[in-house]
PDB file of N, CA and C in Angstrom:
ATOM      1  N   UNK A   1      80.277  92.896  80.653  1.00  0.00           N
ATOM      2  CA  UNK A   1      80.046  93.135  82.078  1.00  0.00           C
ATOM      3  C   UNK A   1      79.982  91.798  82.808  1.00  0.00           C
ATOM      4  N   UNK A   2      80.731  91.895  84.541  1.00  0.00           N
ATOM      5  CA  UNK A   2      80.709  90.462  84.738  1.00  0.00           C
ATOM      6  C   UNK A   2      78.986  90.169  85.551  1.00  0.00           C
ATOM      7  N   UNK A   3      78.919  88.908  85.451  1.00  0.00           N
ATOM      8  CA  UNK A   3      77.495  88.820  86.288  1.00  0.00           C
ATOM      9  C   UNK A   3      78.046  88.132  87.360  1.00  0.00           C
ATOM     10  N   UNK A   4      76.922  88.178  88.388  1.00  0.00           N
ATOM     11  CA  UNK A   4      76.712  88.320  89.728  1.00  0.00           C
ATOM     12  C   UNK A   4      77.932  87.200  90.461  1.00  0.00           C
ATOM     13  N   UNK A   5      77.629  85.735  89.689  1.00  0.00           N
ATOM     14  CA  UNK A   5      78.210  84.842  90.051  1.00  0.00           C
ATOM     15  C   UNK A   5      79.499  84.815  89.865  1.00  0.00           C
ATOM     16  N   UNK A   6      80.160  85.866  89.169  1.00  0.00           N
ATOM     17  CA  UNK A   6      82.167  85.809  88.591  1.00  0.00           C
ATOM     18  C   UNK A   6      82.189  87.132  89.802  1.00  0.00           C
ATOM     19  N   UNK A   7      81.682  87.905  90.427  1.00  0.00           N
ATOM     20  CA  UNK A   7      81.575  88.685  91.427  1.00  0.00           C
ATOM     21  C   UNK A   7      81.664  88.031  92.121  1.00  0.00           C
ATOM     22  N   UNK A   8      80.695  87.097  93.393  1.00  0.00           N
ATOM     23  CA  UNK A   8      81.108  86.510  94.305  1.00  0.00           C
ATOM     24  C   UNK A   8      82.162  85.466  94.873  1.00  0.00           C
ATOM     25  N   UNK A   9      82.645  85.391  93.464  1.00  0.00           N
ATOM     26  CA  UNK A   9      83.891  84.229  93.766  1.00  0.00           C
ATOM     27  C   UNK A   9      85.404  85.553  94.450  1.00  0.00           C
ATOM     28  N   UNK A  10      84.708  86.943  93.932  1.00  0.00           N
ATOM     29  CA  UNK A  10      86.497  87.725  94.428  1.00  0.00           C
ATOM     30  C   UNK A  10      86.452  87.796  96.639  1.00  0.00           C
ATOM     31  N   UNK A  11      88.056  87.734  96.299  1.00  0.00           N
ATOM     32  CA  UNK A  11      87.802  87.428  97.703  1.00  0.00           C
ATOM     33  C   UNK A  11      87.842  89.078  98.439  1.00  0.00           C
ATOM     34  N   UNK A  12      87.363  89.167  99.828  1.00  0.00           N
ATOM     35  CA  UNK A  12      86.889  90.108 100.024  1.00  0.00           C
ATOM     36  C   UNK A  12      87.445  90.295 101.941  1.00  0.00           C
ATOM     37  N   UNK A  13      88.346  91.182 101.941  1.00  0.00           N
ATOM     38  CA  UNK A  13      88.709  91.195 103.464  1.00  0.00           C
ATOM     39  C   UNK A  13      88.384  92.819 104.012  1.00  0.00           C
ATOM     40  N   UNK A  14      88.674  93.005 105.337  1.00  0.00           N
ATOM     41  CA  UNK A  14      88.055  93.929 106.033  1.00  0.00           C
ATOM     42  C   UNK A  14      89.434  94.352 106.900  1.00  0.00           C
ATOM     43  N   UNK A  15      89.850  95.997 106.690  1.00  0.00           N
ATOM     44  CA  UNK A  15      91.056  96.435 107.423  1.00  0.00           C
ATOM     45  C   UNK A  15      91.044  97.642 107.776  1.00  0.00           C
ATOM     46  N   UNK A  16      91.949  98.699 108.161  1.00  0.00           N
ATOM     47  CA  UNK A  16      92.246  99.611 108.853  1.00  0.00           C
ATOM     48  C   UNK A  16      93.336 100.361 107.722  1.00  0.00           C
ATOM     49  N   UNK A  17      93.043 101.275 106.796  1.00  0.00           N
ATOM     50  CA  UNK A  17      93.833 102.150 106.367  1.00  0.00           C
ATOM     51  C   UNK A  17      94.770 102.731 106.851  1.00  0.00           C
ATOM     52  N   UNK A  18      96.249 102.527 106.714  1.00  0.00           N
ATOM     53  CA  UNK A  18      97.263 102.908 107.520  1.00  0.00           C
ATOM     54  C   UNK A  18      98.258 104.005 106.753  1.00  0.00           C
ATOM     55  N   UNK A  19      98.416 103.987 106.064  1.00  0.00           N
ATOM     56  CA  UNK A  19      98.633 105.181 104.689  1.00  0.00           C
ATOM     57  C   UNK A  19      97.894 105.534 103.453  1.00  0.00           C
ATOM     58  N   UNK A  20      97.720 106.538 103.438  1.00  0.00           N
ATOM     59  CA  UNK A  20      96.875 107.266 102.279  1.00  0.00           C
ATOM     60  C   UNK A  20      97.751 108.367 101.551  1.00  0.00           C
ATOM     61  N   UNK A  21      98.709 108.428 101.593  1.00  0.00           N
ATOM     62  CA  UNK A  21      99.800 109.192 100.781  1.00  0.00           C
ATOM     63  C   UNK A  21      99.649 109.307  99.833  1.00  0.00           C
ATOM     64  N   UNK A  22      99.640 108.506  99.245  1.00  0.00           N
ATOM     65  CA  UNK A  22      99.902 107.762  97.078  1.00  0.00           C
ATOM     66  C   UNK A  22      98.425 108.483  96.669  1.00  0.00           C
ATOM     67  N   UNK A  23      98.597 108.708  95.207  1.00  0.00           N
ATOM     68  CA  UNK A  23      97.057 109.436  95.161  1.00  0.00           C
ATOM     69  C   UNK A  23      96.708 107.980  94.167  1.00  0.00           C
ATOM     70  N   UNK A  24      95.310 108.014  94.480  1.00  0.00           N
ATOM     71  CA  UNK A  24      94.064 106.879  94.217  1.00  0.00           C
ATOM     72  C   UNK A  24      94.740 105.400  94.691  1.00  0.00           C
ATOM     73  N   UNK A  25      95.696 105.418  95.884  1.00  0.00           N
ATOM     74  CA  UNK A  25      95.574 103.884  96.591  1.00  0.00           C
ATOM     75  C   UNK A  25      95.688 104.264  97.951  1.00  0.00           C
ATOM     76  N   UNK A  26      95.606 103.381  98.118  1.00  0.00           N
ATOM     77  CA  UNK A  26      95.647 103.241 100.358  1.00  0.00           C
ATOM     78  C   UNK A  26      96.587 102.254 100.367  1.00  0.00           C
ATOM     79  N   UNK A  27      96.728 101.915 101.669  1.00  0.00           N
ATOM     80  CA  UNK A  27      97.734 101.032 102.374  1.00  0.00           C
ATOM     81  C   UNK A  27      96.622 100.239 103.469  1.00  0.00           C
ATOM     82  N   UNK A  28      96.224  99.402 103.486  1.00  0.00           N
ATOM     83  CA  UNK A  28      95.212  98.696 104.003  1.00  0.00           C
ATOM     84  C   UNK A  28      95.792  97.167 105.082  1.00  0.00           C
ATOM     85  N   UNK A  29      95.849  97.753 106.100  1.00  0.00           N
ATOM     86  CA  UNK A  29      96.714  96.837 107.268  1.00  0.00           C
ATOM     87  C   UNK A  29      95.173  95.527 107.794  1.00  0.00           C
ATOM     88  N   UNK A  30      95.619  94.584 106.848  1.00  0.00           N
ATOM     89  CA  UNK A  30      93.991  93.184 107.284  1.00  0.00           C
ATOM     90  C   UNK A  30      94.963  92.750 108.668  1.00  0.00           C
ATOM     91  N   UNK A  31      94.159  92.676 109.621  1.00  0.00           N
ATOM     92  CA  UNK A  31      94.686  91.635 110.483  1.00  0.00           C
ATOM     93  C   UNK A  31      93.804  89.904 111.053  1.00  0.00           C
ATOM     94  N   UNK A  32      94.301  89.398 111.340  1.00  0.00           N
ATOM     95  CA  UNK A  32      93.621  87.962 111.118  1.00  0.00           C
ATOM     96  C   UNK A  32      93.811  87.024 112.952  1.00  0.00           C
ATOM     97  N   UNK A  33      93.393  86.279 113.194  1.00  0.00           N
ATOM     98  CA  UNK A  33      93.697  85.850 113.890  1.00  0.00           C
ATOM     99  C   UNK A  33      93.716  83.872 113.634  1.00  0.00           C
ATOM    100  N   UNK A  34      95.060  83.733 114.555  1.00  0.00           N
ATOM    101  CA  UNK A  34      95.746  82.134 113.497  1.00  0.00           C
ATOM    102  C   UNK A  34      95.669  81.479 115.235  1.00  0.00           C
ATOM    103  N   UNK A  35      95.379  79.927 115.172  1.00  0.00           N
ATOM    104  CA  UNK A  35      95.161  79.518 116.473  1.00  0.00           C
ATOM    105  C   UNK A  35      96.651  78.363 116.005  1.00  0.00           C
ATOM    106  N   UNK A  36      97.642  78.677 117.492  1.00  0.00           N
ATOM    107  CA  UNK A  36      98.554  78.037 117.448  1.00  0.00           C
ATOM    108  C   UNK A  36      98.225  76.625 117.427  1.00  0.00           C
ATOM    109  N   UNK A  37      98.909  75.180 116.840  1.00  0.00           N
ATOM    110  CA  UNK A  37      98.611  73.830 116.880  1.00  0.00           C
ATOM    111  C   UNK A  37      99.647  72.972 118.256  1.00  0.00           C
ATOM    112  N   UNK A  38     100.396  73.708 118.285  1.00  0.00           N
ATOM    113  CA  UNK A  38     101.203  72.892 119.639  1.00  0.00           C
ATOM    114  C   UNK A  38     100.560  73.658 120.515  1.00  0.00           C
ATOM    115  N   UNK A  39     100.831  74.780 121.347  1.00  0.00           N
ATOM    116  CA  UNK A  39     100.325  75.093 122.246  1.00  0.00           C
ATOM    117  C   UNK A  39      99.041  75.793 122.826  1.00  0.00           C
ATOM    118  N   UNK A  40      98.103  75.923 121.715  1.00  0.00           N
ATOM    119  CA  UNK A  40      96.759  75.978 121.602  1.00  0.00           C
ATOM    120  C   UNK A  40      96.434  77.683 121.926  1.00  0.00           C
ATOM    121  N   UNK A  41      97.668  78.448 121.856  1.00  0.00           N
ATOM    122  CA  UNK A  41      97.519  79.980 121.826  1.00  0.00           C
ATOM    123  C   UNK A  41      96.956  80.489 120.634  1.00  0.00           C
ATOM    124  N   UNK A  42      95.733  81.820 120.816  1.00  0.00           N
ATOM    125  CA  UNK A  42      95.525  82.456 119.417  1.00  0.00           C
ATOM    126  C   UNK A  42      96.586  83.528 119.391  1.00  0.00           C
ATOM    127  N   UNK A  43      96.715  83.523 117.942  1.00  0.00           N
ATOM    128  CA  UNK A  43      97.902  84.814 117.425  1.00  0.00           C
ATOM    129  C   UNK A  43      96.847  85.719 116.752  1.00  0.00           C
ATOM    130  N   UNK A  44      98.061  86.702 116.669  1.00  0.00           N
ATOM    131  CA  UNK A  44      97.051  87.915 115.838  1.00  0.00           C
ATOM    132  C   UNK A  44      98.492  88.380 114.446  1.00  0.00           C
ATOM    133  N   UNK A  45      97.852  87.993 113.347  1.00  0.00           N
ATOM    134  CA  UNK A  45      98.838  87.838 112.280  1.00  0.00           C
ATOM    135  C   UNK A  45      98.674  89.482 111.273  1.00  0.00           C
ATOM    136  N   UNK A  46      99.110  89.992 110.745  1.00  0.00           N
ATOM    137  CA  UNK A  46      98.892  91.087 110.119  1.00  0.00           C
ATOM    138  C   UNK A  46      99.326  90.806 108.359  1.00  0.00           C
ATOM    139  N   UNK A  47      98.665  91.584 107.664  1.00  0.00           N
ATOM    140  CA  UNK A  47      99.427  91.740 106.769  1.00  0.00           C
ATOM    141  C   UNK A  47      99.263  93.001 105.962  1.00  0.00           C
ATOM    142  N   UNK A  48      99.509  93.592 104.849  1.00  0.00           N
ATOM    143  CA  UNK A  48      99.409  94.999 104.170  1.00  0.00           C
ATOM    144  C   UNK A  48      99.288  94.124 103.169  1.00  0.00           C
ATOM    145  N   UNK A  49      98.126  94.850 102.405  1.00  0.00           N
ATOM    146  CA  UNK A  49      97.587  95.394 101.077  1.00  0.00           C
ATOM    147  C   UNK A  49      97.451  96.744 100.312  1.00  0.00           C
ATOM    148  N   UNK A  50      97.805  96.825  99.437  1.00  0.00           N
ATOM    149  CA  UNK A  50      98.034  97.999  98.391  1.00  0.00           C
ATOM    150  C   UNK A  50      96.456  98.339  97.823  1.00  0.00           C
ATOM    151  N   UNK A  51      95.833  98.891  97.722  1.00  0.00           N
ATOM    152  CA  UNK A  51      94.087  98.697  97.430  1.00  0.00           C
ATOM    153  C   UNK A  51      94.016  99.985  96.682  1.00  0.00           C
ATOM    154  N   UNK A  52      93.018  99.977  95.637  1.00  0.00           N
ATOM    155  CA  UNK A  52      93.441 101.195  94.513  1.00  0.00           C
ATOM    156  C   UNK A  52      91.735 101.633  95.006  1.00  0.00           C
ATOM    157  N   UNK A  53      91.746 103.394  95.308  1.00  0.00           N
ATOM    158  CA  UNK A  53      90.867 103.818  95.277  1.00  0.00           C
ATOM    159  C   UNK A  53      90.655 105.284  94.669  1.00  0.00           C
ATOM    160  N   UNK A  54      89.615 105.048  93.417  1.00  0.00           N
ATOM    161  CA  UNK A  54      89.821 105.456  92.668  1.00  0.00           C
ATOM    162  C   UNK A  54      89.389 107.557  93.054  1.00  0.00           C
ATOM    163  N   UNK A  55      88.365 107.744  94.227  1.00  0.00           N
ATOM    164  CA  UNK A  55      87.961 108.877  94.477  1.00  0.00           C
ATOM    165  C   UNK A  55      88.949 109.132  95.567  1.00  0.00           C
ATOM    166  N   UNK A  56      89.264 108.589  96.165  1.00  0.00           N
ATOM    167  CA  UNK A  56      90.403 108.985  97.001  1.00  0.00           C
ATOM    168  C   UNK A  56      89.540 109.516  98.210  1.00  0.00           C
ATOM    169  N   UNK A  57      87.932 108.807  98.233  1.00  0.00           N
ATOM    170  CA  UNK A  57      87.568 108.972  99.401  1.00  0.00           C
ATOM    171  C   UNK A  57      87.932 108.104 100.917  1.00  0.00           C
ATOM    172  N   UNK A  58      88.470 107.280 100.875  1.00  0.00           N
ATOM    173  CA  UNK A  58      89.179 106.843 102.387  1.00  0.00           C
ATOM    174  C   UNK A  58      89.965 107.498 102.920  1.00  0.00           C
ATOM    175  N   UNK A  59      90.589 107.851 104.409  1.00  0.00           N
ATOM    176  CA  UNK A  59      91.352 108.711 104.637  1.00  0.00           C
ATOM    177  C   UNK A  59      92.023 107.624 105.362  1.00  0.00           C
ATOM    178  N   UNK A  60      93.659 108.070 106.491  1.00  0.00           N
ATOM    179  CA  UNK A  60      94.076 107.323 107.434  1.00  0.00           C
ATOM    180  C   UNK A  60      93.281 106.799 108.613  1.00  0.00           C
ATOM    181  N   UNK A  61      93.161 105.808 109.304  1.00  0.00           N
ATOM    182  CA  UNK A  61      92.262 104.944 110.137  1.00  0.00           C
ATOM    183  C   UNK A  61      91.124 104.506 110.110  1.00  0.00           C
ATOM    184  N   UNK A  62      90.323 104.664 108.401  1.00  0.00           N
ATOM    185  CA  UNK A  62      89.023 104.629 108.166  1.00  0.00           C
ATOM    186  C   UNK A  62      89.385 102.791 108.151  1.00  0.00           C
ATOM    187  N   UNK A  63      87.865 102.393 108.777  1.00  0.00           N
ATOM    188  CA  UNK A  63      87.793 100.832 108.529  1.00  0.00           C
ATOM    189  C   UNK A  63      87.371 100.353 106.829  1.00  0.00           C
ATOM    190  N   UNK A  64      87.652 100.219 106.080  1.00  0.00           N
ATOM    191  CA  UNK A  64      87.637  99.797 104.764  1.00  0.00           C
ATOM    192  C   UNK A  64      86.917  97.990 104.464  1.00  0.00           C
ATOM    193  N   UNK A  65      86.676  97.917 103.228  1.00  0.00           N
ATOM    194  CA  UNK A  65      86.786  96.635 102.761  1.00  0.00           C
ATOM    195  C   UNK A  65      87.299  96.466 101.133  1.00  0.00           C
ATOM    196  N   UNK A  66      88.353  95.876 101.660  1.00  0.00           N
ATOM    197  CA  UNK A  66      88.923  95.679 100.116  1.00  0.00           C
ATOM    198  C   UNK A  66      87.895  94.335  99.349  1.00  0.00           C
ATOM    199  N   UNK A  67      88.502  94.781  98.226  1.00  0.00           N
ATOM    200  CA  UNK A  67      87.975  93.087  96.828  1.00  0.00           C
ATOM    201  C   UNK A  67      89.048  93.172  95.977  1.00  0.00           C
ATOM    202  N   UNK A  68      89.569  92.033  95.769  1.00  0.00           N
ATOM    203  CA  UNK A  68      90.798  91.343  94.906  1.00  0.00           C
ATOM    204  C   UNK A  68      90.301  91.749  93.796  1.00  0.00           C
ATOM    205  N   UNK A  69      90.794  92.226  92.450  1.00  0.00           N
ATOM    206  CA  UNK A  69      90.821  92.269  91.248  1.00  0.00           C
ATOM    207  C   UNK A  69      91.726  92.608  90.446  1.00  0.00           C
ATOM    208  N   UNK A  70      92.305  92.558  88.881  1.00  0.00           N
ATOM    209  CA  UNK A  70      93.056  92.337  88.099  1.00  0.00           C
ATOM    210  C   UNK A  70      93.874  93.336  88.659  1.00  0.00           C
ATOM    211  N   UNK A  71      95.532  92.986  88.297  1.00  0.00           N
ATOM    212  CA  UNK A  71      96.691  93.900  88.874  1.00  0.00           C
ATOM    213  C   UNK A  71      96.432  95.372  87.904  1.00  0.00           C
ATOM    214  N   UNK A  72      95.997  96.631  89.161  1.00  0.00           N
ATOM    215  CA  UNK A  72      96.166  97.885  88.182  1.00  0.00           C
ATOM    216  C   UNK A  72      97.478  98.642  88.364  1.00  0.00           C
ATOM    217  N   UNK A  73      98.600  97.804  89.026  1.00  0.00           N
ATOM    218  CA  UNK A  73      99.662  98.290  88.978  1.00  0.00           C
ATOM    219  C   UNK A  73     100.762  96.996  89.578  1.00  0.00           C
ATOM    220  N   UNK A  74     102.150  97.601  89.577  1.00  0.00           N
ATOM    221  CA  UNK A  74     103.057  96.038  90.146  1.00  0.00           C
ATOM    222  C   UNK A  74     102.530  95.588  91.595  1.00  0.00           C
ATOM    223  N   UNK A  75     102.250  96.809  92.057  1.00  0.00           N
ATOM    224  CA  UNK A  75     101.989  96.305  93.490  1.00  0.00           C
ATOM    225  C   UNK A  75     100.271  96.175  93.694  1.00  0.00           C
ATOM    226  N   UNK A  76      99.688  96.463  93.180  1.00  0.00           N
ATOM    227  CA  UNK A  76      98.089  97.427  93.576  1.00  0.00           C
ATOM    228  C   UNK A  76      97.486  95.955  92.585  1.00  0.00           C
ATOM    229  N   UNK A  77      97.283  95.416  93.672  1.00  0.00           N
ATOM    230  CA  UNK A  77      96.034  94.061  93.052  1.00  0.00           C
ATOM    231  C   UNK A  77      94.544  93.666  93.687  1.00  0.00           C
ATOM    232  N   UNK A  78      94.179  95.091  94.447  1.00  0.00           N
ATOM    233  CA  UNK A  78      93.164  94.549  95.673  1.00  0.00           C
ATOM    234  C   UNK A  78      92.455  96.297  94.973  1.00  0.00           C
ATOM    235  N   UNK A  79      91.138  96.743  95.628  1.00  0.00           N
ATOM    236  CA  UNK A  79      90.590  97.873  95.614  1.00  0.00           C
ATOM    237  C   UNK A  79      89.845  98.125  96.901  1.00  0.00           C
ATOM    238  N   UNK A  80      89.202  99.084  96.855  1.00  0.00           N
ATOM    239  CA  UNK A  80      88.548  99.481  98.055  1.00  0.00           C
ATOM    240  C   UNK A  80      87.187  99.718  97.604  1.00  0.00           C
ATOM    241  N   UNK A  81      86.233  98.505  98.103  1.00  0.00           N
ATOM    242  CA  UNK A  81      84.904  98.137  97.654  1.00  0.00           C
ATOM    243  C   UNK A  81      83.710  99.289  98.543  1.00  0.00           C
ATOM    244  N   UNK A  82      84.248  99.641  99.924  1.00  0.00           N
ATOM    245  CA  UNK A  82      83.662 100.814 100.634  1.00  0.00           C
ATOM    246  C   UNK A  82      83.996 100.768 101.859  1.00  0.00           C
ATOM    247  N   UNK A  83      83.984 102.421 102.184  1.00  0.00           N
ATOM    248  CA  UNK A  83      84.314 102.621 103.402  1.00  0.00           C
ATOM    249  C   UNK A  83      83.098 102.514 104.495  1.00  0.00           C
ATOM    250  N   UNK A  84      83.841 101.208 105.386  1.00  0.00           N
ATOM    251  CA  UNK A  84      82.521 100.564 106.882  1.00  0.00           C
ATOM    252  C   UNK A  84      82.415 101.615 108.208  1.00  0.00           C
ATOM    253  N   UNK A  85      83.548 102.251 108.154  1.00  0.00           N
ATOM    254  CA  UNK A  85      83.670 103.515 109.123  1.00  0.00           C
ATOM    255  C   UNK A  85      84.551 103.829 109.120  1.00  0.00           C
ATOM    256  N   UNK A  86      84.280 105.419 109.314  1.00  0.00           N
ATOM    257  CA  UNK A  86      84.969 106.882 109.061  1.00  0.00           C
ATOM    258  C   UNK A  86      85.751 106.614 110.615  1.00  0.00           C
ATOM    259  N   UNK A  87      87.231 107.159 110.521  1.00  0.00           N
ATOM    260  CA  UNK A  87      88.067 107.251 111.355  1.00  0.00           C
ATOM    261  C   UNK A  87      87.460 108.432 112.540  1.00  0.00           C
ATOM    262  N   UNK A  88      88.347 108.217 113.639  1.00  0.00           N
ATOM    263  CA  UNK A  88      87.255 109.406 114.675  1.00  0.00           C
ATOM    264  C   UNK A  88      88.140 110.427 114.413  1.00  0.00           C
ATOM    265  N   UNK A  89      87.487 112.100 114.542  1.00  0.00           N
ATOM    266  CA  UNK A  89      88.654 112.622 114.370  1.00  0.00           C
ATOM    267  C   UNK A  89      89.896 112.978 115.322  1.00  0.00           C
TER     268      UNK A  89
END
């Protein structure tokens, strides 16, 4: 079993479930915000994660938080650590 300290090193982001199709993964849309260096504009950058959840309790638009851990498939290298809020209906 790992202890506390090999836990806090996984990295850990916060997104918006955008497909829930696949059974036990989501589609987890992180978005970020990047501050331009020439013209001093903020961007808003996106990206998708594959996140394996194993009860298949998240649904589409729930706010999630994934955690990085070992690849449980080619694509599926992230999980879904818990759902922060339930989508409205």
């Amino acid at each position: 079993m790992e202890n506390k300290e090999t836990r806090a090193l996984r990295k850990v982001l916060t997104g918006v479930v955008v497909s829930d199709k696949m059974d036990k993964t989501r589609t987890v849309k992180v978005e970020r915000l990047v501050h331009d260096a020439r013209y001093g504009k903020t961007l808003k950058r996106a990206a998708k994660f594959h996140a394996h959840d194993e009860a298949n309790e998240s649904k589409l638009g729930d706010k999630v938080e994934i955690m990085s851990t070992r690849p449980v498939s080619k694509t599926t290298k992230w999980r879904v650590s818990k759902v922060v809020e339930k989508a409205r209906a």
